[in-house]
C-alpha atoms as a PDB file:
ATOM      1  CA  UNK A   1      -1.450  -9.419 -43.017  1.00  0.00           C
ATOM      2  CA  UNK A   2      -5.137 -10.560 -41.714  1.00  0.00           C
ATOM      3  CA  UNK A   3      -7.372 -11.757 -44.249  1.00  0.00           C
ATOM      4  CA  UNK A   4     -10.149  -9.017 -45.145  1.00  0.00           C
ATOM      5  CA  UNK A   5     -13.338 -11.373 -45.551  1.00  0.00           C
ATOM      6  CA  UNK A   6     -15.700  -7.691 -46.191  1.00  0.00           C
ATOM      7  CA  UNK A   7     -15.022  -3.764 -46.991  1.00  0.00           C
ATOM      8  CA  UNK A   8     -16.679  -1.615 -47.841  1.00  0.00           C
ATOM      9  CA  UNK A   9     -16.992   2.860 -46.873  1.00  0.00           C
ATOM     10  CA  UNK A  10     -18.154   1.758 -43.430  1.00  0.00           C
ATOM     11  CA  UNK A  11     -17.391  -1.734 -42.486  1.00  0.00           C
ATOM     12  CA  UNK A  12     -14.490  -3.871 -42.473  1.00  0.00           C
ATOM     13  CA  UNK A  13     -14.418  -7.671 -41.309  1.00  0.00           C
ATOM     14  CA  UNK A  14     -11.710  -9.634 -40.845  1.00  0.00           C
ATOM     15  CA  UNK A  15     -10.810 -13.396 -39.788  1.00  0.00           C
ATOM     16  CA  UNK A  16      -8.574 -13.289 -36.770  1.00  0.00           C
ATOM     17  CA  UNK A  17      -6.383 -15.842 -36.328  1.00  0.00           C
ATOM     18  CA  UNK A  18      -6.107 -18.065 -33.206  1.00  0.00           C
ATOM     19  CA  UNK A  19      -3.625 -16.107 -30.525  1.00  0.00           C
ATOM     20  CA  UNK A  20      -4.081 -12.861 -31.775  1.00  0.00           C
ATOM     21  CA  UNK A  21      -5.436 -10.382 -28.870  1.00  0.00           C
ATOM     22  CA  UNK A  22      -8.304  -7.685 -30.798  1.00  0.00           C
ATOM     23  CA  UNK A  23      -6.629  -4.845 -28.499  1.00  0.00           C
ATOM     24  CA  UNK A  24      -3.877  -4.151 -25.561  1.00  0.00           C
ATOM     25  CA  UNK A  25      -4.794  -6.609 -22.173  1.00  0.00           C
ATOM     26  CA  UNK A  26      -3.171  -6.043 -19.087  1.00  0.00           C
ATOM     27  CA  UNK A  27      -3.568  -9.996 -19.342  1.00  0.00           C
ATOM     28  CA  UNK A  28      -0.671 -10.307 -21.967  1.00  0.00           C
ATOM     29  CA  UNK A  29       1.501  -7.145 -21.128  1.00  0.00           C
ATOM     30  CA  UNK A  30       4.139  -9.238 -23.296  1.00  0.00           C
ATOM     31  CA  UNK A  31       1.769  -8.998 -26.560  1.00  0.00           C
ATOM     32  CA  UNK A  32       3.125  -6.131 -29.152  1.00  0.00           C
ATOM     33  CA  UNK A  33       0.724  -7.298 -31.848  1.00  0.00           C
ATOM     34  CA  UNK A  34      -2.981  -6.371 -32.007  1.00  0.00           C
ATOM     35  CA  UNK A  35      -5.814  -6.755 -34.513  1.00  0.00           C
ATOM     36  CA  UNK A  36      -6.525  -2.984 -34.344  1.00  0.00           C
ATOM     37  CA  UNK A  37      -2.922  -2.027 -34.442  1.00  0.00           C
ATOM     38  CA  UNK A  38      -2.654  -4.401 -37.973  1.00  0.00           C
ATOM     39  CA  UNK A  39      -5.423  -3.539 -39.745  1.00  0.00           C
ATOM     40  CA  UNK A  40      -5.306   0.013 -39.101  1.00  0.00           C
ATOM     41  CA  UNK A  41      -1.764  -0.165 -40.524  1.00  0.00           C
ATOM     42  CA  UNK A  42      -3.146  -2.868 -42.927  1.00  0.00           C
ATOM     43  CA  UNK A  43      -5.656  -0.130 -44.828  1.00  0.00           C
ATOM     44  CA  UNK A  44      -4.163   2.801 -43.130  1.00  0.00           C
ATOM     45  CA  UNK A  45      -7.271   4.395 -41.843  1.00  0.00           C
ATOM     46  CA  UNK A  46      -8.605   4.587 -38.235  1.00  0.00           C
ATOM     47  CA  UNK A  47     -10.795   1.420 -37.365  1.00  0.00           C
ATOM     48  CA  UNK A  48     -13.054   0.680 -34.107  1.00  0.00           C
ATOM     49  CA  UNK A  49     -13.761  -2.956 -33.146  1.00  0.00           C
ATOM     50  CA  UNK A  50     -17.244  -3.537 -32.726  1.00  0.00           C
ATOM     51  CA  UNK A  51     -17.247  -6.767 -30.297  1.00  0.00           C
ATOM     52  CA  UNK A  52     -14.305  -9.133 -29.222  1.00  0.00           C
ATOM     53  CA  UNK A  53     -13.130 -12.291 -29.850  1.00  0.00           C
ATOM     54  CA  UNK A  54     -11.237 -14.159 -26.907  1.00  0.00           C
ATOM     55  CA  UNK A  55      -7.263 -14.118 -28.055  1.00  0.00           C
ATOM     56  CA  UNK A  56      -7.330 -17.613 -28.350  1.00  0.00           C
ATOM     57  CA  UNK A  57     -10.513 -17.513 -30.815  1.00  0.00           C
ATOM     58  CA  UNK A  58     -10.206 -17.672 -34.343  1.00  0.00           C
ATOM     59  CA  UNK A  59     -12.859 -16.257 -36.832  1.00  0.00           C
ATOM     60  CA  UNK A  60     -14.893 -12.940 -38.458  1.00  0.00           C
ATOM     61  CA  UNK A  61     -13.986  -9.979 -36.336  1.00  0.00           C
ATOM     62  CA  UNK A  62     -15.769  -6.834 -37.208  1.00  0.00           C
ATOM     63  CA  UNK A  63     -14.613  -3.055 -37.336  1.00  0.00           C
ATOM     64  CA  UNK A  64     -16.016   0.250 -38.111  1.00  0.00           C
ATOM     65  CA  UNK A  65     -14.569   2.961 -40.081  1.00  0.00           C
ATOM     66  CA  UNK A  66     -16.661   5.867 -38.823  1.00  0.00           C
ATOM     67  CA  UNK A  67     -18.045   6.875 -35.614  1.00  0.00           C
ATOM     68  CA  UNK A  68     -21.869   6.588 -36.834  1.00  0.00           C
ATOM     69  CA  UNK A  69     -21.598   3.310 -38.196  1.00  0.00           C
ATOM     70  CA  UNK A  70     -20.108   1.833 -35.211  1.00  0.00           C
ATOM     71  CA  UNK A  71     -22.759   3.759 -32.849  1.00  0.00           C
ATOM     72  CA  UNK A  72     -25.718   1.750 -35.606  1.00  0.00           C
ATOM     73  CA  UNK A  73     -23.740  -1.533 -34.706  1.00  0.00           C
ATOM     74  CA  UNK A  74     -23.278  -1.095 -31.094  1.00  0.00           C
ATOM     75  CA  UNK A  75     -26.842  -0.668 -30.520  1.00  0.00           C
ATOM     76  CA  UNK A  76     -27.399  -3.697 -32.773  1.00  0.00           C
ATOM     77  CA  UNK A  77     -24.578  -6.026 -30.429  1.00  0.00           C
ATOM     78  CA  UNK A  78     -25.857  -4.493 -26.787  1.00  0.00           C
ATOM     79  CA  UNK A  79     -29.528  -5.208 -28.282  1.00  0.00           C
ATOM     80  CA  UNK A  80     -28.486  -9.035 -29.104  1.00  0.00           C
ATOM     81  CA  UNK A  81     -29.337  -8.351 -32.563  1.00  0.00           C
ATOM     82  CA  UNK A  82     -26.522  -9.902 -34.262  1.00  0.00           C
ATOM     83  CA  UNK A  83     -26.668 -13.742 -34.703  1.00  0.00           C
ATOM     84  CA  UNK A  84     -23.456 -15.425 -34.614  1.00  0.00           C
ATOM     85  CA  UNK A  85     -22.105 -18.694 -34.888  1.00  0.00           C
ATOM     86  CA  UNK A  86     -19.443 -21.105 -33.634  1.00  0.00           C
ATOM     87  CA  UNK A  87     -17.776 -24.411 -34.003  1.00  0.00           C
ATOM     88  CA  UNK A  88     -16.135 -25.880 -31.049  1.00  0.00           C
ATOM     89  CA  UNK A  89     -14.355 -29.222 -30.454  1.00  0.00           C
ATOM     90  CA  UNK A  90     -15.492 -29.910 -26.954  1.00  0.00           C
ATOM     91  CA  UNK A  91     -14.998 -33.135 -24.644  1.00  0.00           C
ATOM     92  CA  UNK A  92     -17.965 -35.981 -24.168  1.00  0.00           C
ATOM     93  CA  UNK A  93     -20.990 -36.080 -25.955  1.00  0.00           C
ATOM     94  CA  UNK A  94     -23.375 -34.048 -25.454  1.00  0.00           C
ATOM     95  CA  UNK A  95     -27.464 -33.992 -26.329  1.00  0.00           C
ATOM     96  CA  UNK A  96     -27.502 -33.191 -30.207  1.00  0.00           C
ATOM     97  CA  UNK A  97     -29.438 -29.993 -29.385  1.00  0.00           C
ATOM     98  CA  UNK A  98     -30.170 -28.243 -25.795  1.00  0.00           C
ATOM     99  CA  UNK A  99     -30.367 -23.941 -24.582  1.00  0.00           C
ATOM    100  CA  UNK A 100     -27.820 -23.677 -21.984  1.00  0.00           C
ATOM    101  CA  UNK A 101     -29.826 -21.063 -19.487  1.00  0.00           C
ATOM    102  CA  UNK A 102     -27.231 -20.224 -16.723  1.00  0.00           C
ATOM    103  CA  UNK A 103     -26.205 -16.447 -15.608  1.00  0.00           C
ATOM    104  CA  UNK A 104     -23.188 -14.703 -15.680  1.00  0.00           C
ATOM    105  CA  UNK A 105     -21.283 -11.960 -14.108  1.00  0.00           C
ATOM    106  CA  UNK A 106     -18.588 -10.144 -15.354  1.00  0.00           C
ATOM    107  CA  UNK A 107     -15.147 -11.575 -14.196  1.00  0.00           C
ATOM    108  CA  UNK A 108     -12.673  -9.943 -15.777  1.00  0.00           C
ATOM    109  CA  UNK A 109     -12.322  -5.827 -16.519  1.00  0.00           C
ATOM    110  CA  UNK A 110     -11.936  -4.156 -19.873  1.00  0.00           C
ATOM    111  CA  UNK A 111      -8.256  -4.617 -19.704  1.00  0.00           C
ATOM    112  CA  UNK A 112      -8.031  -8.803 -18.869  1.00  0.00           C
ATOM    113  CA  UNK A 113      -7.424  -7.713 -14.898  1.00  0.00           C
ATOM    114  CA  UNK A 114      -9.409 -10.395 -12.868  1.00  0.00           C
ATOM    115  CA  UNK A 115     -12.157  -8.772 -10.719  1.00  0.00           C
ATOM    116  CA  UNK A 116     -12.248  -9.813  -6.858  1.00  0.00           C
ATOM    117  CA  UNK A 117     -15.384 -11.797  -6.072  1.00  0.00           C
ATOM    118  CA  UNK A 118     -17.090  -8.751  -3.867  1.00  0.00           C
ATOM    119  CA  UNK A 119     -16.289  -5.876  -7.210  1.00  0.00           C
ATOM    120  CA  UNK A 120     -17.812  -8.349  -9.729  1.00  0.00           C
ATOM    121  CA  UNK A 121     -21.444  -7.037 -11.199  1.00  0.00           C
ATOM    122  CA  UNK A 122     -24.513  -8.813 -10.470  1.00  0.00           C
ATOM    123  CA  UNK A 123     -25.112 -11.979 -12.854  1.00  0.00           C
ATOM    124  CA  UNK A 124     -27.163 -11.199 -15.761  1.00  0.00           C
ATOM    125  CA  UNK A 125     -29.083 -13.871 -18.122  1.00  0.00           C
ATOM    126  CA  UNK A 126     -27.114 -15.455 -20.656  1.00  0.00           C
ATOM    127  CA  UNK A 127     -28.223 -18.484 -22.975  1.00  0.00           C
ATOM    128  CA  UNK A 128     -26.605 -20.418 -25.678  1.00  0.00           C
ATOM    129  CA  UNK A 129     -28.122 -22.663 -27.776  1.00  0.00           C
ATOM    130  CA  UNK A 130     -25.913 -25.674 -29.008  1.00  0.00           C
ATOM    131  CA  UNK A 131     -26.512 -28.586 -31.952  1.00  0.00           C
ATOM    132  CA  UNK A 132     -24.414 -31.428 -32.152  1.00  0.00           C
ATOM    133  CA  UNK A 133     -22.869 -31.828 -35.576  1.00  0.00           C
ATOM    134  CA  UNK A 134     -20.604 -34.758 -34.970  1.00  0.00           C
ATOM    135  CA  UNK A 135     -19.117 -37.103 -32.443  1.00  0.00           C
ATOM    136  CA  UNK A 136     -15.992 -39.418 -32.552  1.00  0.00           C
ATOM    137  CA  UNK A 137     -14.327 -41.824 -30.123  1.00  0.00           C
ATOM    138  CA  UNK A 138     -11.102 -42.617 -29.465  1.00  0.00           C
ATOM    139  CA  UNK A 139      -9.954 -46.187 -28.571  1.00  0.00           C
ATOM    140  CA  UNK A 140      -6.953 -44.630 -25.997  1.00  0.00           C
ATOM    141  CA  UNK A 141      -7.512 -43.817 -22.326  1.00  0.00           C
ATOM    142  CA  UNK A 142      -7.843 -40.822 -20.909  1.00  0.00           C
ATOM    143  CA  UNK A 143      -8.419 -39.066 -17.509  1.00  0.00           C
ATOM    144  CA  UNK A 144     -10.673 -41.618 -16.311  1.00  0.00           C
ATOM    145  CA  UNK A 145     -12.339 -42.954 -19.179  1.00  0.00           C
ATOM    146  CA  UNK A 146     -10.713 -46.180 -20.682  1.00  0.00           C
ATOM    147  CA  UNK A 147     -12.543 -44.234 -24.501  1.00  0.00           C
ATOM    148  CA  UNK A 148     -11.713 -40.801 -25.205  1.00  0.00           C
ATOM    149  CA  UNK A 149     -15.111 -38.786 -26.061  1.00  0.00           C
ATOM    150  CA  UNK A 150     -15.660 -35.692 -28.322  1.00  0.00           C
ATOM    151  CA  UNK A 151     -17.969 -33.586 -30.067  1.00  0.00           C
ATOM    152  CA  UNK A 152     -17.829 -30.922 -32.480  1.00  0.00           C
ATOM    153  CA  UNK A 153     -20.642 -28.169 -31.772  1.00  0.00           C
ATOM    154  CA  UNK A 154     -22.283 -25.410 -33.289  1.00  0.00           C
ATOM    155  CA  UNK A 155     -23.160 -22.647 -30.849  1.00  0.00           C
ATOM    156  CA  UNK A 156     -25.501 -20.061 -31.486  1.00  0.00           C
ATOM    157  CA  UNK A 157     -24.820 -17.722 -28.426  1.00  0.00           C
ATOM    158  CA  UNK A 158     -28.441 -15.250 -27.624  1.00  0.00           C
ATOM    159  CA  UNK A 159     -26.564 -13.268 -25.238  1.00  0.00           C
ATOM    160  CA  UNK A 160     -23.127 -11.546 -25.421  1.00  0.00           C
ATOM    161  CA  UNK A 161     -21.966 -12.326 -21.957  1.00  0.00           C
ATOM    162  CA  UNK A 162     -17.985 -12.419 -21.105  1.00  0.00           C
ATOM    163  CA  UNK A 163     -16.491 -15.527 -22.175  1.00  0.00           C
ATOM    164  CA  UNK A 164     -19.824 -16.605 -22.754  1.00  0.00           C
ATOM    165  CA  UNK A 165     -19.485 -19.745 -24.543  1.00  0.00           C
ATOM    166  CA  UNK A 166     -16.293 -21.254 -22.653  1.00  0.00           C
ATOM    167  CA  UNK A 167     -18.165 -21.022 -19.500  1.00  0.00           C
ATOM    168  CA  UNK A 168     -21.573 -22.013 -20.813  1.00  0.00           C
ATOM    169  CA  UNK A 169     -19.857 -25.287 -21.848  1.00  0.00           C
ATOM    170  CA  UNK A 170     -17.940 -26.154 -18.660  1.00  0.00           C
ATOM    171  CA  UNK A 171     -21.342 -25.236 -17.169  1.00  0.00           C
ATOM    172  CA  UNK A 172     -22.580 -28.319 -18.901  1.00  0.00           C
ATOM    173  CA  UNK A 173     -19.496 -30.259 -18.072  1.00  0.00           C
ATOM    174  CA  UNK A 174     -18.436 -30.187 -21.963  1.00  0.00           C
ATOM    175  CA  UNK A 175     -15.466 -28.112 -21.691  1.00  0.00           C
ATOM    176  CA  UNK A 176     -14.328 -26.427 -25.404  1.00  0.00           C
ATOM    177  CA  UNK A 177     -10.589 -28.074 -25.458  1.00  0.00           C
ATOM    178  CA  UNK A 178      -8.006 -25.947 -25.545  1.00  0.00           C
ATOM    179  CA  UNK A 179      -9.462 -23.707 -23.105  1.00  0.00           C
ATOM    180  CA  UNK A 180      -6.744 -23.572 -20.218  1.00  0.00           C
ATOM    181  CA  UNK A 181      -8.796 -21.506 -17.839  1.00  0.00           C
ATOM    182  CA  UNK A 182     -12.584 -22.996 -17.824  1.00  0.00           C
ATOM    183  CA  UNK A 183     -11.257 -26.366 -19.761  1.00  0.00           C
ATOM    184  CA  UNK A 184      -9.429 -29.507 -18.359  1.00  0.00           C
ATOM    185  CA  UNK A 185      -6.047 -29.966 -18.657  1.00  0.00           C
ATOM    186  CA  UNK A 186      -5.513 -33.919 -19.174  1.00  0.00           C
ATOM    187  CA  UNK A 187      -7.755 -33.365 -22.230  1.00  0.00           C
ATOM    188  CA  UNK A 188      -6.073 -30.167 -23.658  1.00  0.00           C
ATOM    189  CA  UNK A 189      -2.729 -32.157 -23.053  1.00  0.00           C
ATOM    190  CA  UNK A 190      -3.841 -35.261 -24.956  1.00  0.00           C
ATOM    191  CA  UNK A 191      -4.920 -33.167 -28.159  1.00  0.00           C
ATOM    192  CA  UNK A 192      -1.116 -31.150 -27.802  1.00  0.00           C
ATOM    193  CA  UNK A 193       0.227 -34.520 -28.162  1.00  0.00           C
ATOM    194  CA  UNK A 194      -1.988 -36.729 -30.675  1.00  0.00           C
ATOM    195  CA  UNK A 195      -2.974 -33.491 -32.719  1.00  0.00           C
ATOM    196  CA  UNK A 196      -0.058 -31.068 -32.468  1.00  0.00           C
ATOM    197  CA  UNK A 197      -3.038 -28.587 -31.005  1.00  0.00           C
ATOM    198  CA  UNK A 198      -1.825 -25.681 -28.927  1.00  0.00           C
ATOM    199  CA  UNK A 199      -5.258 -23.239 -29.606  1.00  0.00           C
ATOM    200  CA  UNK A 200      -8.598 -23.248 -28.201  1.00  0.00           C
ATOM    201  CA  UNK A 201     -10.860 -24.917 -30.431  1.00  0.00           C
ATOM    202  CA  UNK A 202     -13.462 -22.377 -30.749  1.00  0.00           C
ATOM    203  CA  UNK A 203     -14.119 -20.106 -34.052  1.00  0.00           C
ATOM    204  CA  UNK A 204     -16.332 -17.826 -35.229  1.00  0.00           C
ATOM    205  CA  UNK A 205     -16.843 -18.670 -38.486  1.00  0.00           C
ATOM    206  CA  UNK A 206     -20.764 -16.103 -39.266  1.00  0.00           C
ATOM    207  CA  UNK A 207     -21.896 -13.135 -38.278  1.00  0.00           C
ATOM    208  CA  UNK A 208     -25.275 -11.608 -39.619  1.00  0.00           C
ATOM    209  CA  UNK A 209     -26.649  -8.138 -38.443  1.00  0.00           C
ATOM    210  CA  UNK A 210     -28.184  -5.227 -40.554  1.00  0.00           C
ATOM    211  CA  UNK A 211     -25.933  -2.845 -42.202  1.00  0.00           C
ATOM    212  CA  UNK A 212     -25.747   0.165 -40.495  1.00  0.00           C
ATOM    213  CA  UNK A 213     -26.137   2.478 -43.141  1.00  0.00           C
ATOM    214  CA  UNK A 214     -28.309   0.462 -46.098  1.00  0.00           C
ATOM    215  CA  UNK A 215     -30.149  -1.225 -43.360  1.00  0.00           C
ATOM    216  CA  UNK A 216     -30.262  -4.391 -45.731  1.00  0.00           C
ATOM    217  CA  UNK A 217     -29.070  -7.581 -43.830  1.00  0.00           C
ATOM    218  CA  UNK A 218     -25.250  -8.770 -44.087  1.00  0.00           C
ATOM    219  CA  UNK A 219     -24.002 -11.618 -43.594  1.00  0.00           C
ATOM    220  CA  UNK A 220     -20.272 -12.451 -43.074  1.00  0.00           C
ATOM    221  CA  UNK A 221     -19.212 -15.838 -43.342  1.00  0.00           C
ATOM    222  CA  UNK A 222     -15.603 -17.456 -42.317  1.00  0.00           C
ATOM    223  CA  UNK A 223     -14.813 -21.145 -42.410  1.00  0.00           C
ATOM    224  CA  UNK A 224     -12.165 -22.716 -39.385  1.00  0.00           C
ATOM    225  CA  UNK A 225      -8.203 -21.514 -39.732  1.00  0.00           C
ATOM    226  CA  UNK A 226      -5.815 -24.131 -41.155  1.00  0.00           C
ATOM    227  CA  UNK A 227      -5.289 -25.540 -37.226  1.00  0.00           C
ATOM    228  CA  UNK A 228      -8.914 -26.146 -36.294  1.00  0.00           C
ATOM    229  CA  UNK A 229      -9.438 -27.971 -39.311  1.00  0.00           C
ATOM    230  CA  UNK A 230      -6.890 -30.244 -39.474  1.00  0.00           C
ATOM    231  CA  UNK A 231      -7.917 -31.362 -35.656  1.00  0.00           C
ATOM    232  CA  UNK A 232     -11.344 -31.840 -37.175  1.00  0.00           C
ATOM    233  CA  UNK A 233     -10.333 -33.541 -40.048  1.00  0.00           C
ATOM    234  CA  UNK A 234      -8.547 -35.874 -38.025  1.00  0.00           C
ATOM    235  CA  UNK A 235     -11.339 -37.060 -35.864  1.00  0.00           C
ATOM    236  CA  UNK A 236     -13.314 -37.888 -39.871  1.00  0.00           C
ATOM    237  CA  UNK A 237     -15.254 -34.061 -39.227  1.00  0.00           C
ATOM    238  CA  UNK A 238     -14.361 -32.392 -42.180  1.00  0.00           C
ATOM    239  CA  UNK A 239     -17.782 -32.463 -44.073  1.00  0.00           C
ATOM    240  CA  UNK A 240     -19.618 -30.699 -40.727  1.00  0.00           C
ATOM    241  CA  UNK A 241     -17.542 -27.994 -40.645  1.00  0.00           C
ATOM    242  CA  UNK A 242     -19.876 -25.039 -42.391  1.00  0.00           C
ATOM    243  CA  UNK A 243     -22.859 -25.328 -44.144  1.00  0.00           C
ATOM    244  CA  UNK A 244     -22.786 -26.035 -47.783  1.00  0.00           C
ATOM    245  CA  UNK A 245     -23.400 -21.831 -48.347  1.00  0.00           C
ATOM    246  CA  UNK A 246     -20.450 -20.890 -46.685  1.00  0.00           C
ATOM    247  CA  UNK A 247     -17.406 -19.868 -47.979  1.00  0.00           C
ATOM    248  CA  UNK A 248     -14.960 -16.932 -47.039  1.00  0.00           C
ATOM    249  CA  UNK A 249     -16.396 -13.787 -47.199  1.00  0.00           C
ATOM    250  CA  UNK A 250     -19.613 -11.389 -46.830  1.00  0.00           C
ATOM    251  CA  UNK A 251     -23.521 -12.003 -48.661  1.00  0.00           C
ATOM    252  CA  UNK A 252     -26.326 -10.023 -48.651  1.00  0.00           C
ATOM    253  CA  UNK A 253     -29.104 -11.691 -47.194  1.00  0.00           C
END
């Protein structure tokens, strides 16, 4: 049963779990579970996701229950109205603040197939702004470092780009661990070991947009799943996890 962090007539939020896909991929043909699928059967009414979470991404998903509400939202996601915000566990140390600038181009279709080079869209601007919220070291070599180097992150992404985030951070050489496609393996391996960490380390733990039918600002908060936080409270990161505010669920802001 997913966790319902907001409901009411036309909205319903949820925190997904790491390794849950939102909807069918042609990526994992395998998969027979699906966010939509469970909620739907969860409150037995018809929902419609409103943006998408990587399957490997843990945090506040949002649906809508009605066909005007998600139109109100849609515009307010293609617009880059909605703020959102991360936490990643990412390798090195980064600066404690930057704007990662870089375009992107669509690489994948609607249904996780990879595009050829020559079908892929034109790059369009994407940006990410980043704050460091904690470092740690750790006395053991790896790759070839003889100290292991990491970083927890919040990420305030501007743009809603594909895979935004992972990229924008192996842009800046600070690849989110756990991210077997744009991350690097000797790292992802060492965490599997010392950690018992088989997810990406990326959640989405706020979303804030306008509601679509009061117009009054919402804000829906979820702290890390059980797995990202014990990683972090391993490395001595459990204090920067959220804001003092922020607890599960929704606030009117």
């Amino acid at each position: 049963m997913l966790e319902i962090l907001y409901r009411d007539d036309h909205l319903v939020a949820v925190h997904k779990p790491a390794g849950l896909l939102v909807h069918r991929s042609d990526l994992d043909r395998h998969e027979t579970r699906f966010a939509v699928q469970l909620l739907r059967d969860q409150i037995g009414r018809h929902v419609q996701p409103l943006h998408r979470l990587d399957k490997g991404t843990s945090g506040v998903l949002l649906f809508a229950l009605d066909t005007e509400s998600a139109r109100k939202v849609g515009i307010q996601f293609e617009r880059d109205e909605v703020a959102k915000r991360y936490l990643a566990i990412v390798r090195g140390w980064p600066p404690e603040c930057g704007l990662i600038d870089h375009a992107l181009s669509r690489r994948f279709d609607d249904y996780g197939r990879k595009l050829a080079p020559e079908d892929r869209p034109p790059a369009l601007a994407a940006t990410t702004a980043f704050r460091r919220l904690a470092i740690a070291e750790i006395a053991e070599p790896v790759d070839r470092y003889p100290q292991a180097r990491y970083a927890l992150l919040e990420l305030a992404p501007k743009t809603g780009r594909q895979h935004q985030l992972r990229r924008h951070l192996k842009h800046i050489a600070h690849p989110i661990i756990g991210d077997a496609t744009w991350g690097k393996g000797v790292h992802n391996r060492f965490f599997q070991h010392r950690f018992g960490c088989n997810r990406l380390l990326l959640a989405c733990t706020r979303l804030e947009l306008h509601h679509p039918r009061s117009g009054l600002p919402l804000r829906i908060n979820a702290p890390p799943e059980a797995g990202f936080a014990a990683v972090a409270a391993a490395l001595g990161w459990s204090e920067g996890l959220a804001p003092p505010e922020v607890g599960a669920g929704a606030t009117a802001i």
